[in-house]
PDB file of N, CA and C in Angstrom:
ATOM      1  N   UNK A   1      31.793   2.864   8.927  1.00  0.00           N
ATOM      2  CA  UNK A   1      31.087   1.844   9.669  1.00  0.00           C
ATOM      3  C   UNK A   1      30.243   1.027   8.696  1.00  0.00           C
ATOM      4  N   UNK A   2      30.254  -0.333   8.563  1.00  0.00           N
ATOM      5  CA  UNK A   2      29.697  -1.201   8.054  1.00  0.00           C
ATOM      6  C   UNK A   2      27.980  -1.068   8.385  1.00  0.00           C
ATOM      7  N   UNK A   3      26.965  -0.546   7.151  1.00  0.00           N
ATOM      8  CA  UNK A   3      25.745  -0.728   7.293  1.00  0.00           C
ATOM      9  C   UNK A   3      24.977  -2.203   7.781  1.00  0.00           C
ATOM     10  N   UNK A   4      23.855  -3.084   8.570  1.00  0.00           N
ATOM     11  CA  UNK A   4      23.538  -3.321   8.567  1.00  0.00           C
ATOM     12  C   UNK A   4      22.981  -3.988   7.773  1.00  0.00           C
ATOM     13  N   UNK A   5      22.555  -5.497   7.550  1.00  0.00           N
ATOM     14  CA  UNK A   5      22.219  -5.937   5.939  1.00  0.00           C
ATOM     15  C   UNK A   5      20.859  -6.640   6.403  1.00  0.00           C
ATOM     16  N   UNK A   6      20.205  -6.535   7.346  1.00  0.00           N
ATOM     17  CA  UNK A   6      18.578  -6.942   7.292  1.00  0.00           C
ATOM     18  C   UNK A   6      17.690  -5.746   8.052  1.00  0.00           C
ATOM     19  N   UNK A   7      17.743  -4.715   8.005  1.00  0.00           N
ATOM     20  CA  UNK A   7      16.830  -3.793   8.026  1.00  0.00           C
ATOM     21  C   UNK A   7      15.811  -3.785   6.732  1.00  0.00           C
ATOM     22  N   UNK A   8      14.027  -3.965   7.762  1.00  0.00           N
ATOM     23  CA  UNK A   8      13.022  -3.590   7.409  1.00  0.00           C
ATOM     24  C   UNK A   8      13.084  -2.265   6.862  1.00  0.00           C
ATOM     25  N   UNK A   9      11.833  -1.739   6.192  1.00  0.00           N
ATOM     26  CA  UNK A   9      11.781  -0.615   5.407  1.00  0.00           C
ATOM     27  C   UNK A   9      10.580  -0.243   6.911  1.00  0.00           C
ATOM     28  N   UNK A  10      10.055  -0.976   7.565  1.00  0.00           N
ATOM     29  CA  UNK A  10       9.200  -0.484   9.056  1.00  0.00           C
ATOM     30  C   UNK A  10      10.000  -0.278   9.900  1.00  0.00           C
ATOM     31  N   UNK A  11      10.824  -1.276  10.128  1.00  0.00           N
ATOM     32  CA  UNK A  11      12.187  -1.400  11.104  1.00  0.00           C
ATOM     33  C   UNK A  11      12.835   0.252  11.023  1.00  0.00           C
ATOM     34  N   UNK A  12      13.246   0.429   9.905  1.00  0.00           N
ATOM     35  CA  UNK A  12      14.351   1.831   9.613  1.00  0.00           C
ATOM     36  C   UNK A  12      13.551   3.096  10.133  1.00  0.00           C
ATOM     37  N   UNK A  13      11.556   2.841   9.421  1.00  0.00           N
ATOM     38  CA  UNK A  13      10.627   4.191   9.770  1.00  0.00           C
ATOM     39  C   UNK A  13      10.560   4.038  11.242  1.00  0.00           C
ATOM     40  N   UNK A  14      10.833   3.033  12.156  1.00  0.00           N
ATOM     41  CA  UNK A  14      10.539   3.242  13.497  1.00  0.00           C
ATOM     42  C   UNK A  14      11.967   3.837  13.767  1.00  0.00           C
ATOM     43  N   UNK A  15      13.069   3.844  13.735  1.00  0.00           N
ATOM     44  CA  UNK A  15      14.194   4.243  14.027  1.00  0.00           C
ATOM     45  C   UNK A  15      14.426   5.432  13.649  1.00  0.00           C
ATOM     46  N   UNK A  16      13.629   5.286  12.359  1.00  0.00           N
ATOM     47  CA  UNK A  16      14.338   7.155  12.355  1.00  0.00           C
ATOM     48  C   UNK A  16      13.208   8.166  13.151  1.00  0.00           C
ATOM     49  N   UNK A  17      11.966   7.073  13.763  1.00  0.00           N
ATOM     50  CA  UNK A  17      11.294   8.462  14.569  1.00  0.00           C
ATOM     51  C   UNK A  17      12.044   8.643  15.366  1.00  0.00           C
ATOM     52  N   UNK A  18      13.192   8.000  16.520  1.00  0.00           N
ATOM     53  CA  UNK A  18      13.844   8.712  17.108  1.00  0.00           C
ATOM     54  C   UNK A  18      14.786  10.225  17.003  1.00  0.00           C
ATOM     55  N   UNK A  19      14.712   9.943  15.885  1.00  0.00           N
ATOM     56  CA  UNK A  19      15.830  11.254  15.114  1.00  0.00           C
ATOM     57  C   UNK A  19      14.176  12.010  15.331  1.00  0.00           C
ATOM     58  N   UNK A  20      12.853  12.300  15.047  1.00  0.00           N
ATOM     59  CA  UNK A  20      12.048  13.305  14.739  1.00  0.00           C
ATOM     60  C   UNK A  20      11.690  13.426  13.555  1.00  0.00           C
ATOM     61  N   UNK A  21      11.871  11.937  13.247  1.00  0.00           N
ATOM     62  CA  UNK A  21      10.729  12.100  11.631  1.00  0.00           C
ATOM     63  C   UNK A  21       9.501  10.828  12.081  1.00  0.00           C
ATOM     64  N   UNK A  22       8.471  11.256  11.252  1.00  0.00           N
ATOM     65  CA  UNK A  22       7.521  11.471  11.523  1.00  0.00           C
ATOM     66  C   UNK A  22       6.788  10.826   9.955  1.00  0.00           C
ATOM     67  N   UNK A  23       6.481   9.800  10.399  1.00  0.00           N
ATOM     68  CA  UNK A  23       5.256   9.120   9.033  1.00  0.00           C
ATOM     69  C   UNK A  23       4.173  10.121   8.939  1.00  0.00           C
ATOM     70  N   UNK A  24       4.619  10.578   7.156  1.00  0.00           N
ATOM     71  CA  UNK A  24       3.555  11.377   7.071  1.00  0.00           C
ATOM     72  C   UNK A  24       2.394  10.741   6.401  1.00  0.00           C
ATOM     73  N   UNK A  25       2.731   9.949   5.880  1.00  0.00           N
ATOM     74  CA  UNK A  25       1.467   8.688   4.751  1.00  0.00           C
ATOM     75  C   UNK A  25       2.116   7.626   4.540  1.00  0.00           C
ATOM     76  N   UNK A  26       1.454   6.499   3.710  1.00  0.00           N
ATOM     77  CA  UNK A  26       2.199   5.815   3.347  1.00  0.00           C
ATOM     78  C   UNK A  26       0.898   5.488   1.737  1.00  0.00           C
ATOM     79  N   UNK A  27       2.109   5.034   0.328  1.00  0.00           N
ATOM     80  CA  UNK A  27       1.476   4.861  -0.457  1.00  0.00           C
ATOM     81  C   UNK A  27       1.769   3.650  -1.368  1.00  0.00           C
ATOM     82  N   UNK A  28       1.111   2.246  -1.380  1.00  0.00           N
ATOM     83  CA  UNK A  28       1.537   0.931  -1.454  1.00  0.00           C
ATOM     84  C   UNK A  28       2.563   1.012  -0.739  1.00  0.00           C
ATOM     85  N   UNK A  29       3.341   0.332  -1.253  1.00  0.00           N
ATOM     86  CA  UNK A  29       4.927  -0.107  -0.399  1.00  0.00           C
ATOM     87  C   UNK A  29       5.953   0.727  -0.360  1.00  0.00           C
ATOM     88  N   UNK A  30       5.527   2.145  -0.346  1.00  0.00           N
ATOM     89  CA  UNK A  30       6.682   2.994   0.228  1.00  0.00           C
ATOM     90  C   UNK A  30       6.048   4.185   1.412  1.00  0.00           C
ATOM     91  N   UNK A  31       6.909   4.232   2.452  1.00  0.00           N
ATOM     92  CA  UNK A  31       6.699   5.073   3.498  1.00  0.00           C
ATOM     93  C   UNK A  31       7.009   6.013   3.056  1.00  0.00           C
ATOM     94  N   UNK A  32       5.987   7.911   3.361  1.00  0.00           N
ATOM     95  CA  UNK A  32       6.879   8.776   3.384  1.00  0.00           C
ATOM     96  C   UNK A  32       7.079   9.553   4.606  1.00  0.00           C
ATOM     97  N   UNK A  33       8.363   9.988   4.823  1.00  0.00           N
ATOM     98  CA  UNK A  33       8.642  10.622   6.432  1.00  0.00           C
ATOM     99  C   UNK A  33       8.718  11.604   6.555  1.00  0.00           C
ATOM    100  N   UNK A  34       8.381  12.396   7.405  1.00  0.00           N
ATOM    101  CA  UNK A  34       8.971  13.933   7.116  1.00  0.00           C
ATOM    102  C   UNK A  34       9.635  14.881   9.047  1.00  0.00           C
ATOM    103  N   UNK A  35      10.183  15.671   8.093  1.00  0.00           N
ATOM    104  CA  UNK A  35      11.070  16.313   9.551  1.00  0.00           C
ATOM    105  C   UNK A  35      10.748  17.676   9.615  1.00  0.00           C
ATOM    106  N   UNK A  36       9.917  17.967  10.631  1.00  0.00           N
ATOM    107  CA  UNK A  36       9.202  19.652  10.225  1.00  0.00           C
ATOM    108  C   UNK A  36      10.190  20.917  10.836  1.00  0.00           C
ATOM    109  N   UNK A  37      11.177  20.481  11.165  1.00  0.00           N
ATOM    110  CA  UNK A  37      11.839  21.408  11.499  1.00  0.00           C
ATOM    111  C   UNK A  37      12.227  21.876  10.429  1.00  0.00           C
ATOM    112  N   UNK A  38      11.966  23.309  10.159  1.00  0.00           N
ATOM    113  CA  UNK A  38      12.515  24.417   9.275  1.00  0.00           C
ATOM    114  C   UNK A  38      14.295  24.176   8.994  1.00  0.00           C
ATOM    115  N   UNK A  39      14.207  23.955   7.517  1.00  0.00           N
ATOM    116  CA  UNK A  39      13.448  23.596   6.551  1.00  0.00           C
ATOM    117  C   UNK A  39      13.337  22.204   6.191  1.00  0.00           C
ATOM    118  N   UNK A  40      11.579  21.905   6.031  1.00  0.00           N
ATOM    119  CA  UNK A  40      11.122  20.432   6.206  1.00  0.00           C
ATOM    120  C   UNK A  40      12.200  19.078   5.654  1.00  0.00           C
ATOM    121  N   UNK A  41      11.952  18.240   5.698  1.00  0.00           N
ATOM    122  CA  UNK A  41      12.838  17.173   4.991  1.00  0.00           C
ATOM    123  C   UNK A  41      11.688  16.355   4.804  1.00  0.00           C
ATOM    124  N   UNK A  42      11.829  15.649   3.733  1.00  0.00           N
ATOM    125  CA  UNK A  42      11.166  14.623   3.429  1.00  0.00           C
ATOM    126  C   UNK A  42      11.791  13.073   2.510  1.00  0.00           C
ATOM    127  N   UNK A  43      11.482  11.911   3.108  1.00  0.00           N
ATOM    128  CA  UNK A  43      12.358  11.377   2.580  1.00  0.00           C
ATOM    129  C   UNK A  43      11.410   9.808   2.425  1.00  0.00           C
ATOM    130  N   UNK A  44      11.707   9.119   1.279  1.00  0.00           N
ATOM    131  CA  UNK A  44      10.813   8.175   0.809  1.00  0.00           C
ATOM    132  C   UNK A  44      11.213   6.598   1.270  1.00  0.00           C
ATOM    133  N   UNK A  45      10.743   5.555   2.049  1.00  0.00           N
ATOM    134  CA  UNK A  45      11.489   4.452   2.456  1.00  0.00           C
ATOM    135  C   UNK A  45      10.607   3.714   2.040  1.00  0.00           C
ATOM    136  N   UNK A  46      10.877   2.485   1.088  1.00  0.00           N
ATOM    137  CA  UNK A  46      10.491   1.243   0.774  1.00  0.00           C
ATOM    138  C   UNK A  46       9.863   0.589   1.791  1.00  0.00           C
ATOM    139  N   UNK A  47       8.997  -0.078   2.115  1.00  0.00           N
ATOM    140  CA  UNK A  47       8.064  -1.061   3.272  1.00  0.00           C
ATOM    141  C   UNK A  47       8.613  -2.411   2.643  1.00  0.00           C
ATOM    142  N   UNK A  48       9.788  -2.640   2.597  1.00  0.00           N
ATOM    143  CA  UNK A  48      10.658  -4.044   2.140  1.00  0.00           C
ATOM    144  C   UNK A  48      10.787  -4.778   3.323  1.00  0.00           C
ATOM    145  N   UNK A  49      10.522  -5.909   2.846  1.00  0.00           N
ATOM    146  CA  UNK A  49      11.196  -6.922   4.201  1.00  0.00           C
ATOM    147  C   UNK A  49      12.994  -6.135   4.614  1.00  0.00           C
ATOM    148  N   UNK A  50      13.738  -6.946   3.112  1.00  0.00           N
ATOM    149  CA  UNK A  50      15.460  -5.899   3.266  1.00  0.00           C
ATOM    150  C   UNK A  50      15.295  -5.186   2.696  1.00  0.00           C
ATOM    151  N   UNK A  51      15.145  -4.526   3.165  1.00  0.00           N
ATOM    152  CA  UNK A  51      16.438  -3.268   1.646  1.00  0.00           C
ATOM    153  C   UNK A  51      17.719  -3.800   1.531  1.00  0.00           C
ATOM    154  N   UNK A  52      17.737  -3.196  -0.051  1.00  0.00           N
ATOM    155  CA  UNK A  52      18.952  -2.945  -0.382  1.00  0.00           C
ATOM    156  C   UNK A  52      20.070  -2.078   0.097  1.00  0.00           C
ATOM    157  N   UNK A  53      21.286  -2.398   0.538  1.00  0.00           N
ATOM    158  CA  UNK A  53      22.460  -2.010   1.032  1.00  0.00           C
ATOM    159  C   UNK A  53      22.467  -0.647  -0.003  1.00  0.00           C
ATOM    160  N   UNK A  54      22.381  -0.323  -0.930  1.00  0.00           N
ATOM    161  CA  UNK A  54      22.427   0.874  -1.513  1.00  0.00           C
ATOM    162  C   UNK A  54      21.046   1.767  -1.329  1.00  0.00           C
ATOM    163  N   UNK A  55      20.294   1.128  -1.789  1.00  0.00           N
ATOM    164  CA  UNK A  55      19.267   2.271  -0.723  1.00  0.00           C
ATOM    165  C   UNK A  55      18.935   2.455   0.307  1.00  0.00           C
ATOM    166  N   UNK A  56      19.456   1.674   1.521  1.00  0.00           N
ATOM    167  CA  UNK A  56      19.653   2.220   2.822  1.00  0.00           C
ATOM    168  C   UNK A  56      20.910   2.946   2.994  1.00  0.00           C
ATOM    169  N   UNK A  57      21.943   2.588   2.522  1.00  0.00           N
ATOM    170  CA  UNK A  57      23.120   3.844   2.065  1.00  0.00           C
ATOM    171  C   UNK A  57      22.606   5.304   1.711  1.00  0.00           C
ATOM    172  N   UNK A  58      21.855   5.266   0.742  1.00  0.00           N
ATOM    173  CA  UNK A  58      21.044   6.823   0.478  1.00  0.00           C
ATOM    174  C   UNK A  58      20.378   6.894   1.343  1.00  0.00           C
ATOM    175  N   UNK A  59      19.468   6.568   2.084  1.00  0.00           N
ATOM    176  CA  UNK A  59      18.519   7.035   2.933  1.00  0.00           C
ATOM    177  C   UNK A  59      19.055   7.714   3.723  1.00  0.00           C
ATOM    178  N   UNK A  60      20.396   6.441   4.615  1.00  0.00           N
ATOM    179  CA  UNK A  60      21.138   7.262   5.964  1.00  0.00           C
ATOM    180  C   UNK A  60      22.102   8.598   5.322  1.00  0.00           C
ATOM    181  N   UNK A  61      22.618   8.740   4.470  1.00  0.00           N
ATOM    182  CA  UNK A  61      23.310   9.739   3.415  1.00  0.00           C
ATOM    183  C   UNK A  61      22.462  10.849   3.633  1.00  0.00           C
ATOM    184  N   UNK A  62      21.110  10.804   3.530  1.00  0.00           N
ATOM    185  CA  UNK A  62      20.268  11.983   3.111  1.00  0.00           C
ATOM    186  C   UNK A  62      20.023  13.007   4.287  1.00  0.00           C
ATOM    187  N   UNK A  63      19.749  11.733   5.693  1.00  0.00           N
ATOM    188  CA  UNK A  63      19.382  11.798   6.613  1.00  0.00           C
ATOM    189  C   UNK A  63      20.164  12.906   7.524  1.00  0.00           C
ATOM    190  N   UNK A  64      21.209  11.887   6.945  1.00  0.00           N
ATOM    191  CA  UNK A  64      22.578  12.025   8.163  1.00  0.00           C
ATOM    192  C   UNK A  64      22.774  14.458   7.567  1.00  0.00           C
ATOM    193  N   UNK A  65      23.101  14.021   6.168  1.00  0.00           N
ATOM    194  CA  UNK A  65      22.959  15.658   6.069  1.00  0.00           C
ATOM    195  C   UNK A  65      22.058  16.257   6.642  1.00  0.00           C
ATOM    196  N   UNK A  66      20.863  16.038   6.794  1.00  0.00           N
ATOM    197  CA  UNK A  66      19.679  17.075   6.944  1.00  0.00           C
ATOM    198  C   UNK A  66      20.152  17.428   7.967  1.00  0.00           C
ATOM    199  N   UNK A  67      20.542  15.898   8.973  1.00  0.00           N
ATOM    200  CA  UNK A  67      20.509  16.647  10.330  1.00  0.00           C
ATOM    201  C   UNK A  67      22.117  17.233  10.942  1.00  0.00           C
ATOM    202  N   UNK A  68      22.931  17.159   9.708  1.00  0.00           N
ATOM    203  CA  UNK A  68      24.250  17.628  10.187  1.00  0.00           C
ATOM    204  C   UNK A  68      24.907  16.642  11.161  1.00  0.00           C
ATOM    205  N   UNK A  69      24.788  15.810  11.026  1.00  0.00           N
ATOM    206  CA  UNK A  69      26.073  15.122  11.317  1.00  0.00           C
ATOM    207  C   UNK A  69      26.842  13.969  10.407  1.00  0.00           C
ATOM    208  N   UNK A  70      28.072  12.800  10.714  1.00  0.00           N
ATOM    209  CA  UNK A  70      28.461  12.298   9.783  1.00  0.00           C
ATOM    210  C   UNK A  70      27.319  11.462   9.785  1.00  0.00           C
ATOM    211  N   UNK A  71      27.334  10.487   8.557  1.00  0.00           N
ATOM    212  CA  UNK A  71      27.039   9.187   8.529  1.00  0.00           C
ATOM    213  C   UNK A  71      27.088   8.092   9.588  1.00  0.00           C
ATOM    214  N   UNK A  72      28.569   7.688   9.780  1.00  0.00           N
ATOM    215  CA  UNK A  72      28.979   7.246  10.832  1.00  0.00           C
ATOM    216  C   UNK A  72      27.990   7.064  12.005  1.00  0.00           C
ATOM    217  N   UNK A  73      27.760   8.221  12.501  1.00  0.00           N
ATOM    218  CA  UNK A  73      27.550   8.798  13.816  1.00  0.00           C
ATOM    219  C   UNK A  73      26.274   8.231  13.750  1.00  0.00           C
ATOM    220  N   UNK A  74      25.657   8.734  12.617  1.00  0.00           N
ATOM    221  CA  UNK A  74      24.102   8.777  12.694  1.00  0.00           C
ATOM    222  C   UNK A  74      23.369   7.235  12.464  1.00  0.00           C
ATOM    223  N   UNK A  75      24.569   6.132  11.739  1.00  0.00           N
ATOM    224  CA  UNK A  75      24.580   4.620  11.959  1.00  0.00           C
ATOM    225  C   UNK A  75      24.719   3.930  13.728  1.00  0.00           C
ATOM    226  N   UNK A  76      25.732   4.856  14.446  1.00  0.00           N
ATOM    227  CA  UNK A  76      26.145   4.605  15.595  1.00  0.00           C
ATOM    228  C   UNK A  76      24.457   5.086  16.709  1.00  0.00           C
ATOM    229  N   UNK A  77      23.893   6.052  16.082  1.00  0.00           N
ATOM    230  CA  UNK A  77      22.585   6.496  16.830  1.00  0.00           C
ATOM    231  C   UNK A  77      21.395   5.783  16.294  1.00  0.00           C
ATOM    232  N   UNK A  78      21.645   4.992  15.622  1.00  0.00           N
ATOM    233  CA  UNK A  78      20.176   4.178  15.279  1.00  0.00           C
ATOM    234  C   UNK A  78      20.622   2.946  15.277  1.00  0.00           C
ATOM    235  N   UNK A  79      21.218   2.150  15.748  1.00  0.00           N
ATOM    236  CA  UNK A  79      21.643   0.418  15.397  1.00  0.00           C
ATOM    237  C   UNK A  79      22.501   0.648  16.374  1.00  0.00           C
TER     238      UNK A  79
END
């Protein structure tokens, strides 16, 4: 599935609270999130107007493992 090419780095942290992550701070222009379900995840998002197509590629990549499912899917549950 074709990523999205104007996702915010706020835009993406509000979307992935649906998944159950959770702004834990933020420090200048990067968010960090975290997922307390055993065992924690934590994962770092730029406060960019866009991101870059490759680091929103890693983000959903990282994501999509923690929580066990494909990529795909986990593009199809947030956008």
């Amino acid at each position: 599935m074709r990523l999205p090419r104007d996702v915010s780095g706020r835009d993406l942290a509000h979307r992935l609270s649906k998944c159950g992550y959770r702004i834990d701070h933020q420090t200048g222009s990067h968010i960090r999130m975290s997922l307390d379900d055993p065992p924690q995840h934590h994962i770092t998002i730029p406060a960019h107007e866009d991101l870059r197509v490759g680091t929103l590629n890693a983000i959903l990549r990282a994501v999509a493992e923690r929580l066990g499912v494909e990529r795909d899917e986990l593009i199809r549950r947030l956008f």
